[in-house]
N, C-alpha and C. Protein backbone atom coordinates (compact mmCIF):
# COMPACT_ATOMS: atom_id res chain seq x y z
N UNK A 1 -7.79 6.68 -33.81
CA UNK A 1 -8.45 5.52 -34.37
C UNK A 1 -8.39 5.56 -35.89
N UNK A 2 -8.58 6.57 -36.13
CA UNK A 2 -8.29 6.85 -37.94
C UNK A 2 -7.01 6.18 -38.48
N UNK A 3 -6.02 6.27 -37.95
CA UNK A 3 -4.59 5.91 -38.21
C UNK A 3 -4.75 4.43 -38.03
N UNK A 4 -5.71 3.75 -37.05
CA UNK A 4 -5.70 2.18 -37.37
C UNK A 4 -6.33 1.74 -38.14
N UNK A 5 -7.43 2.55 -38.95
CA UNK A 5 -8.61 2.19 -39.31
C UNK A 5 -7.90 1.76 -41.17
N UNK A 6 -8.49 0.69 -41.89
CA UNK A 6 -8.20 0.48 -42.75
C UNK A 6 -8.62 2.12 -43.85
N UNK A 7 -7.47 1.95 -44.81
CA UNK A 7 -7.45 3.37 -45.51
C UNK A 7 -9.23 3.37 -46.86
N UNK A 8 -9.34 4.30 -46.37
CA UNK A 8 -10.67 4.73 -47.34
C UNK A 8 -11.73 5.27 -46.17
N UNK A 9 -11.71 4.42 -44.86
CA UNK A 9 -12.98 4.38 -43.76
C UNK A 9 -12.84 5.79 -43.05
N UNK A 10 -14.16 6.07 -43.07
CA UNK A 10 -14.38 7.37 -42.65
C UNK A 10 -15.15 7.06 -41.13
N UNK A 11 -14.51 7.80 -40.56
CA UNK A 11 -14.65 7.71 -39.40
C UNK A 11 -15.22 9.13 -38.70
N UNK A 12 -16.73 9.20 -37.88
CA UNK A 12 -17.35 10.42 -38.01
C UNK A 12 -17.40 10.64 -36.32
N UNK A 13 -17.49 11.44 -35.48
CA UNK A 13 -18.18 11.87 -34.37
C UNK A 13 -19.20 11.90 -34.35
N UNK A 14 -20.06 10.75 -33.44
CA UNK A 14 -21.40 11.15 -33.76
C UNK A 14 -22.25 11.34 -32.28
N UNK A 15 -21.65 11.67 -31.08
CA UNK A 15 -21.75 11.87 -29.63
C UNK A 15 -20.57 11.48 -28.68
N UNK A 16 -20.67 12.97 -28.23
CA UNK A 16 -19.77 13.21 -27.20
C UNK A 16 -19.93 13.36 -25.47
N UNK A 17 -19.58 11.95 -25.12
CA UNK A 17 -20.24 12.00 -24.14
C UNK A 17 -19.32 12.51 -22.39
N UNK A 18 -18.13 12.82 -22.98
CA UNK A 18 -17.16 13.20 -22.35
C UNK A 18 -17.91 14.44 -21.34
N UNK A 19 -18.66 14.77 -21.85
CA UNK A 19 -19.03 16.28 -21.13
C UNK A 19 -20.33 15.83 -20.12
N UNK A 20 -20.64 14.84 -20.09
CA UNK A 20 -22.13 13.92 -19.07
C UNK A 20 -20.90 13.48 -18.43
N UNK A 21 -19.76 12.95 -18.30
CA UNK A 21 -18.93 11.93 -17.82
C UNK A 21 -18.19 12.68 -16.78
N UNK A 22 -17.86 13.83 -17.06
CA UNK A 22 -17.29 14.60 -16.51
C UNK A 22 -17.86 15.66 -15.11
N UNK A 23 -19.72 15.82 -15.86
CA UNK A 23 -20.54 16.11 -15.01
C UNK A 23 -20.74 15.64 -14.08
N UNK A 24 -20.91 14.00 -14.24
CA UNK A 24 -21.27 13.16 -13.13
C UNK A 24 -19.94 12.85 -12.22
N UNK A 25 -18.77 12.91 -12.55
CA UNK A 25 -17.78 12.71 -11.57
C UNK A 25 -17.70 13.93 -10.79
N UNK A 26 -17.50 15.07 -11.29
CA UNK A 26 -17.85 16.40 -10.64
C UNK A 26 -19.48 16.35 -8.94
N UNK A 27 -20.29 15.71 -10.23
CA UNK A 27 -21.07 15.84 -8.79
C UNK A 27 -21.15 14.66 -7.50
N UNK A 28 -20.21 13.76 -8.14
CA UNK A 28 -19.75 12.50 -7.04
C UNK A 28 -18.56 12.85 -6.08
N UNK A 29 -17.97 13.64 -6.62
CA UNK A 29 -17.22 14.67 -5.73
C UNK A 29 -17.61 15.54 -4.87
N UNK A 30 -18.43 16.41 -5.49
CA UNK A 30 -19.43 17.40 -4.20
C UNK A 30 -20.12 16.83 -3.26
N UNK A 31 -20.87 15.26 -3.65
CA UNK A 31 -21.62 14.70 -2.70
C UNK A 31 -20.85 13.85 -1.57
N UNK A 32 -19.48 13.64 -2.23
CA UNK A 32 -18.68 13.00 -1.07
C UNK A 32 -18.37 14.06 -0.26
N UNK A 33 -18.41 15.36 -0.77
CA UNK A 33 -17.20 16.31 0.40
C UNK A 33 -18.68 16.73 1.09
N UNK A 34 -20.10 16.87 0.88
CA UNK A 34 -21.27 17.07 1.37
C UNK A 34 -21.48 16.00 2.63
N UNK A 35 -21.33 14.63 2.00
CA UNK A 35 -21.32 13.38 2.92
C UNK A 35 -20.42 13.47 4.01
N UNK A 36 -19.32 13.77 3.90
CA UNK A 36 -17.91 14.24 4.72
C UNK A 36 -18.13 14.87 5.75
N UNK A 37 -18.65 16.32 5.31
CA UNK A 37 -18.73 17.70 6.09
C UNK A 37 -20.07 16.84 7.03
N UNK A 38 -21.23 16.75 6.72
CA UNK A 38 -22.46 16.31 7.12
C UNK A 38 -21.87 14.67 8.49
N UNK A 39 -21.28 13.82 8.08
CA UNK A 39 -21.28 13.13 9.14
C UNK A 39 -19.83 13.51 9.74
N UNK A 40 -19.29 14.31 9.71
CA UNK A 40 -18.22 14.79 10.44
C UNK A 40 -19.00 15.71 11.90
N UNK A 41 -19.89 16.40 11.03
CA UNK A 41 -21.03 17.37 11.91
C UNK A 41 -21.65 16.26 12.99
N UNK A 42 -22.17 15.61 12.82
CA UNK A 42 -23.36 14.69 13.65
C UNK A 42 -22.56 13.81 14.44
N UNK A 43 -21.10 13.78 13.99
CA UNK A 43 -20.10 12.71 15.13
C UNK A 43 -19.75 14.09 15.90
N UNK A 44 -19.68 15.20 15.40
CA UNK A 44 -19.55 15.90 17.10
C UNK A 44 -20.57 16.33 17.60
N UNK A 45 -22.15 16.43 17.01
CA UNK A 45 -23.00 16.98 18.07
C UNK A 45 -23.41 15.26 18.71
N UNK A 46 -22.77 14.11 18.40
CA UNK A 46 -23.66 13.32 19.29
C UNK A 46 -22.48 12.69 20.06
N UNK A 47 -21.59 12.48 20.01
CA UNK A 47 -20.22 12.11 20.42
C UNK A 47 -19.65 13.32 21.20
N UNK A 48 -19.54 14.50 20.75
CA UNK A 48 -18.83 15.91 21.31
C UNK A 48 -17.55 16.16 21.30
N UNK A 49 -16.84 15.09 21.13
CA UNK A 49 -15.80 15.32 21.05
C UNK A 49 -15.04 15.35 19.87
N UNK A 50 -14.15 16.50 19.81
CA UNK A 50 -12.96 16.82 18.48
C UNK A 50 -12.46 15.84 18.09
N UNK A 51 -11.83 14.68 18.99
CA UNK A 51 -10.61 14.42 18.36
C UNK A 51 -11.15 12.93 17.58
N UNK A 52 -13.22 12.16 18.64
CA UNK A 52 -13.23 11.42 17.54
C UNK A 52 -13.56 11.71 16.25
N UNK A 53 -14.29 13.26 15.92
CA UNK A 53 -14.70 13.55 14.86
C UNK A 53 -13.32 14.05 14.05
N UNK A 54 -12.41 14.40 14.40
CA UNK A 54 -10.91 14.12 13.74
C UNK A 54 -10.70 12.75 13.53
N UNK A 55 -11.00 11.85 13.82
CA UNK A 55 -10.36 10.35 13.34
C UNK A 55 -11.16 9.56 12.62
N UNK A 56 -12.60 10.32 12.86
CA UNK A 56 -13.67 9.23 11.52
C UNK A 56 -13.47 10.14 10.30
N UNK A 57 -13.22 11.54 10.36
CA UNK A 57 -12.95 12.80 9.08
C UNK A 57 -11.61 12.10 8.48
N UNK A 58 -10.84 11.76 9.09
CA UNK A 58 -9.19 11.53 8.67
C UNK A 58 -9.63 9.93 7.53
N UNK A 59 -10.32 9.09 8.79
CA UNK A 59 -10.48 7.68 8.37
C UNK A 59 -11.07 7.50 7.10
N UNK A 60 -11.93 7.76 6.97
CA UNK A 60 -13.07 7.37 5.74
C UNK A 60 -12.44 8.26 4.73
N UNK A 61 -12.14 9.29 4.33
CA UNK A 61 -11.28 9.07 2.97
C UNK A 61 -9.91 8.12 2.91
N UNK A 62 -9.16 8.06 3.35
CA UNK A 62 -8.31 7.15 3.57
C UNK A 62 -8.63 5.80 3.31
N UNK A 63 -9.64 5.58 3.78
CA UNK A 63 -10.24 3.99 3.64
C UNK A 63 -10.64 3.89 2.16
N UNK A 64 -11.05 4.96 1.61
CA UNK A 64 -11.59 4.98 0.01
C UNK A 64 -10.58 5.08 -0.64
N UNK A 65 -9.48 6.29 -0.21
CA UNK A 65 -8.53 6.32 -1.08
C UNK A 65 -7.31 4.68 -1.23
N UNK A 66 -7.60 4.38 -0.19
CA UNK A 66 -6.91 2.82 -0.18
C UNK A 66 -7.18 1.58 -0.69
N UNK A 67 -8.47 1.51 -0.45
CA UNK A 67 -9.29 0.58 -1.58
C UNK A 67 -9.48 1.15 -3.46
N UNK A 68 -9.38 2.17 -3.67
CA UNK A 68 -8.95 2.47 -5.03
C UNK A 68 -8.02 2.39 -5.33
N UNK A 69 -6.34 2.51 -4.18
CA UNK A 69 -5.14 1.99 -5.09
C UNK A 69 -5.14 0.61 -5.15
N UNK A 70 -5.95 -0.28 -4.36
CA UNK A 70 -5.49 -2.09 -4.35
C UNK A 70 -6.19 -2.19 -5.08
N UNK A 71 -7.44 -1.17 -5.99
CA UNK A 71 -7.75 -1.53 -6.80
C UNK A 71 -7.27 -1.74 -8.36
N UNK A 72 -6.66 -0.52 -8.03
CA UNK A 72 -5.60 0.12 -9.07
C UNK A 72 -4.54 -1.12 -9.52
N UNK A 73 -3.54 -1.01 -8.24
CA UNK A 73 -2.77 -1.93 -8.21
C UNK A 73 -3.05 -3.74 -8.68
N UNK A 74 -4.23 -3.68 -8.28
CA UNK A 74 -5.14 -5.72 -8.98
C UNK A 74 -5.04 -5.26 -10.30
N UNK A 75 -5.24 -4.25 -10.81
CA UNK A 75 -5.26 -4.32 -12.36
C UNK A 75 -6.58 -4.14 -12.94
N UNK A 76 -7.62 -3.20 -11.64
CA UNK A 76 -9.02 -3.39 -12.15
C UNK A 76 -9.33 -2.20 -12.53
N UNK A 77 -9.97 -1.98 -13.94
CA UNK A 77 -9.86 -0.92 -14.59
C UNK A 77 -11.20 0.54 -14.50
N UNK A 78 -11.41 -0.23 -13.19
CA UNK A 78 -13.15 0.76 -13.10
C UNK A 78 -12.57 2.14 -13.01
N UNK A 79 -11.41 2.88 -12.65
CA UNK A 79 -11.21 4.00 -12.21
C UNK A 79 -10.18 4.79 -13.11
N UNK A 80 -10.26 4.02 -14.26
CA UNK A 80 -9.40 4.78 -15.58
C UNK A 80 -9.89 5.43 -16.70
C-alpha cells in the first residue's frame, strides 16, 4: 500500500488482526470435524448400520465443499 500511497504519507500498523482471523478459522475447523465425528456417531447408534453412517460422513462435507466452489465460481468473495 505504501507504493500506492501518494509520496510523503506515512503509513503506520496500528492492529493486527490476522492472528484473531486465523484463530477463529482454526476453531471453525475443529468444530466441524467435532460436528462430523459426533453425528457420524449417533447415525450408527440409532440407525446401526455402517454403510448409512458411511454415506451421511461422505455426504455432508461434500455438500459444503460444493456449495463453496459455486460459490467460488459466482464470483462471491466470502471465502477469500
Amino acid at each position: 500500500m505504501q507504493t500506492a500511497a501518494p509520496p510523503g504519507l506515512k503509513i503506520d500498523l496500528l492492529a493486527d488482526q490476522s492472528l484473531f482471523v486465523e484463530a477463529a478459522l482454526d476453531g471453525v475447523v475443529r468444530e466441524g470435524l467435532i460436528a462430523a465425528a459426533l453425528t457420524a456417531t449417533f447415525i450408527l447408534l440409532f440407525l446401526g448400520s455402517w454403510r448409512s453412517t458411511l454415506i451421511v460422513a461422505i455426504s455432508i462435507p461434500l455438500s459444503v465443499l460444493s456449495s463453496l466452489s459455486l460459490l467460488s465460481a459466482m464470483g462471491t468473495r466470502s471465502m477469500s
